[in-house]
Each structure stands twice: as structure tokens, then as C-alpha cells.
C-alpha atoms as a PDB file:
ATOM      1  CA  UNK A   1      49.881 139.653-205.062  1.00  0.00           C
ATOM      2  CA  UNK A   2      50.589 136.937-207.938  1.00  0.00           C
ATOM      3  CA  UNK A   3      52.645 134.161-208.151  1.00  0.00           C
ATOM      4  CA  UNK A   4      54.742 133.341-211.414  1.00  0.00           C
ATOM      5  CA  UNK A   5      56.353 130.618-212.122  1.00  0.00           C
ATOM      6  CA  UNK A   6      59.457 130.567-214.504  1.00  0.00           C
ATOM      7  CA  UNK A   7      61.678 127.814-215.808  1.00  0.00           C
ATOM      8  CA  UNK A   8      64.811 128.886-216.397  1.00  0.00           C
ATOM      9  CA  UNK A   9      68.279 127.927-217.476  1.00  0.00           C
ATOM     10  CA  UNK A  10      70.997 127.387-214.634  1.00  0.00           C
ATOM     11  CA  UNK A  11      73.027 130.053-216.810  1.00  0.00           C
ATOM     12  CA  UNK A  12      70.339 132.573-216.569  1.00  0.00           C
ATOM     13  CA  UNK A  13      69.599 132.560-213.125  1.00  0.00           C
ATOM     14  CA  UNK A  14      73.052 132.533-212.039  1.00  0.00           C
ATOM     15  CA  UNK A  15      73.565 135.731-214.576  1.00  0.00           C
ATOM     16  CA  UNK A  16      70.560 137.058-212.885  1.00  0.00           C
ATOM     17  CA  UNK A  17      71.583 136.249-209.459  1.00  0.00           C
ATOM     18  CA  UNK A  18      74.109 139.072-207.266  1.00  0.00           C
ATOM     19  CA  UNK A  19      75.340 139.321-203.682  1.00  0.00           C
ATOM     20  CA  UNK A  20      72.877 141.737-202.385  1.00  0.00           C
ATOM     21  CA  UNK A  21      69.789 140.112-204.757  1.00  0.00           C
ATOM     22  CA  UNK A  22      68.385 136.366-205.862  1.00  0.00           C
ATOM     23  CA  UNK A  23      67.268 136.144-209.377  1.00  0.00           C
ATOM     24  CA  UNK A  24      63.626 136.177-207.910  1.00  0.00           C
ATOM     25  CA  UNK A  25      64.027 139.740-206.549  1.00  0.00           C
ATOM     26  CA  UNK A  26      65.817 141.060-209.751  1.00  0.00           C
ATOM     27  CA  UNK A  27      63.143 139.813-211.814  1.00  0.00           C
ATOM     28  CA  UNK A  28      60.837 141.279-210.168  1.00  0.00           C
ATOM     29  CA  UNK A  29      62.374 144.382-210.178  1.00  0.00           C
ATOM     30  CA  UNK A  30      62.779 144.452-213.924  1.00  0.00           C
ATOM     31  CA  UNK A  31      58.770 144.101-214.168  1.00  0.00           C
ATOM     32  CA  UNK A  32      58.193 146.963-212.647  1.00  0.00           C
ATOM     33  CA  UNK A  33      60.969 148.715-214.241  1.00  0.00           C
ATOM     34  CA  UNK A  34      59.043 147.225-217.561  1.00  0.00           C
ATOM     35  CA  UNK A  35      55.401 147.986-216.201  1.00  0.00           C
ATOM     36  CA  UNK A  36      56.632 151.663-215.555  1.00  0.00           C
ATOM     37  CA  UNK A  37      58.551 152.217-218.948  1.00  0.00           C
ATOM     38  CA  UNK A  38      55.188 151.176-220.762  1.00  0.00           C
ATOM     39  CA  UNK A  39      53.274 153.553-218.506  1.00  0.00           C
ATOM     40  CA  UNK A  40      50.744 151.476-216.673  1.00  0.00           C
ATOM     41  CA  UNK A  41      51.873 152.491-213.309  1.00  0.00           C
ATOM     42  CA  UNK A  42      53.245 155.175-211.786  1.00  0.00           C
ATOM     43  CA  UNK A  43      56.416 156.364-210.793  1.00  0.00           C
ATOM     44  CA  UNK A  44      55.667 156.953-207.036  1.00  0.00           C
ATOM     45  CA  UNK A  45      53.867 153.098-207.333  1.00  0.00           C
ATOM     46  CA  UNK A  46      56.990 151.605-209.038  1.00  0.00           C
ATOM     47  CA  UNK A  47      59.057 153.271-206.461  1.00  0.00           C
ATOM     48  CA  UNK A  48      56.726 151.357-203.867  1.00  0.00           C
ATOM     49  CA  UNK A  49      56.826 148.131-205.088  1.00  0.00           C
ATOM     50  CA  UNK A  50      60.664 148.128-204.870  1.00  0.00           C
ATOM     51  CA  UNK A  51      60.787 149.853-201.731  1.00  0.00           C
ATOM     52  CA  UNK A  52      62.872 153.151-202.881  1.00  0.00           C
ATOM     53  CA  UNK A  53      62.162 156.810-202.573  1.00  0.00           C
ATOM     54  CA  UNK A  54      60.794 158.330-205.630  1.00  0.00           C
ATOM     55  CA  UNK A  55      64.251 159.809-206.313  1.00  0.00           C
ATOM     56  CA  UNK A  56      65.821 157.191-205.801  1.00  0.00           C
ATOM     57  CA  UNK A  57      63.492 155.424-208.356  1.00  0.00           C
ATOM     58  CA  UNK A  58      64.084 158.061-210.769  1.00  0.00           C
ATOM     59  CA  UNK A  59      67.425 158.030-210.510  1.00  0.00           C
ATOM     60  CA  UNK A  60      67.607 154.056-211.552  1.00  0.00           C
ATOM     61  CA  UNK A  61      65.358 154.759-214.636  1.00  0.00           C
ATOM     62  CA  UNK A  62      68.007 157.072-216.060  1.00  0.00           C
ATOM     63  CA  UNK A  63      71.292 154.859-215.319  1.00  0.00           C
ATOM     64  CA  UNK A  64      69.055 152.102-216.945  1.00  0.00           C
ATOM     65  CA  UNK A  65      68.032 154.389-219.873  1.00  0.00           C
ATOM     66  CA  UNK A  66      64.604 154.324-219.100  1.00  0.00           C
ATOM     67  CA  UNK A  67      62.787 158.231-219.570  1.00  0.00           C
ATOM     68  CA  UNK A  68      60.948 159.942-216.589  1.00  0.00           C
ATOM     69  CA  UNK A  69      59.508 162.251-219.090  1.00  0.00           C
ATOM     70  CA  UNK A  70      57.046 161.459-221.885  1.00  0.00           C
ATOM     71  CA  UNK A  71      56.299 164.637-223.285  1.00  0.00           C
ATOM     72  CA  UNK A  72      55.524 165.591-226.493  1.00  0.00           C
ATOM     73  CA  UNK A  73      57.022 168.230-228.524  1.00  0.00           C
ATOM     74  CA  UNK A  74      54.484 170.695-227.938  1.00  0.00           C
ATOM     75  CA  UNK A  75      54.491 170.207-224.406  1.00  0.00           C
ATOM     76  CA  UNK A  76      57.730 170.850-224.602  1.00  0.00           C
ATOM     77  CA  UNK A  77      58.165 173.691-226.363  1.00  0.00           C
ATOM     78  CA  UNK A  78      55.060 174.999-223.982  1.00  0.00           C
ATOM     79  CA  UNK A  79      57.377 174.391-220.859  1.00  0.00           C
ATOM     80  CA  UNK A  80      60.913 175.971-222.130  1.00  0.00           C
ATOM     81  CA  UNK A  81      58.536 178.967-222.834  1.00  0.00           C
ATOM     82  CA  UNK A  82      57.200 178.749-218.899  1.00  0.00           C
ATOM     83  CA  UNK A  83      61.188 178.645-218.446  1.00  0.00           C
ATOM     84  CA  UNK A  84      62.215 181.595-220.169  1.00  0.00           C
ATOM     85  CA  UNK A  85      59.174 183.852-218.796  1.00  0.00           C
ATOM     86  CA  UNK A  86      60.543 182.973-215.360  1.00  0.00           C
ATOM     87  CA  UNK A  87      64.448 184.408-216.199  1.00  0.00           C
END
């Protein structure tokens, strides 16, 4: 594991700073939110690192807007078609 150090602003930390979490833990949070969302690890890793389910981890990406899905239009198509063969 690495060690950051950050100087921040009093107003930032406190902002950043909850009952249940320090600003420490929320940060770190948010990079792996941020490593996940630019798909250099994995959902089931993220979800490790912050010490969630999967689901649960899932879940979080969508209430913070973050997509679980990166398909591409094709592969899209390609699975609605999967979909409909199935009715």
C-alpha cells in the first residue's frame, strides 16, 4: 500500500469530513471510485478496496453517476438481440 500526502485547506477537509467518515477515508474512496470509472481496476477489486459487496459497489456507482456498463453500440445492439431471442 502507498502513502499520499495532501495539503489541504481547513475548508476542504471539513467539507470532506462526515460522522461515519474522516476526510482520509473519503478520499480514498473517491480514488477508487476514480480508478474504476477510468477502467484500470475492476469492479469486484474496487468493491474490495472499500470493503462492500459487489452490489453494493454497483449500486454507489449509479447514485454517483458513474456507468457499470461500457459497451459499445454494437455490443449493444448484439445483446437486446440475445434479449429478444430469449422472449
Amino acid at each position: 500500500m502507498s502513502t499520499i500526502q495532501l495539503e489541504l485547506e481547513e475548508e476542504v477537509t471539513l467539507a470532506l469530513e462526515s460522522s461515519e467518515q474522516t476526510a482520509s477515508t473519503t478520499l480514498r474512496g473517491l480514488a477508487v471510485m476514480e480508478a474504476f470509472r477510468r477502467q484500470v481496476i475492476s469492479s469486484g477489486r474496487a468493491a474490495e478496496l472499500l470493503g462492500v459487496s459487489r452490489h453494493e459497489f454497483l449500486i454507489h456507482c449509479g447514485s454517483c453517476g458513474i456507468p457499470v456498463f461500457n459497451m459499445t453500440d454494437v455490443e449493444w445492439e448484439d445483446e437486446f438481440e440475445r434479449i429478444e431471442a430469449m422472449k
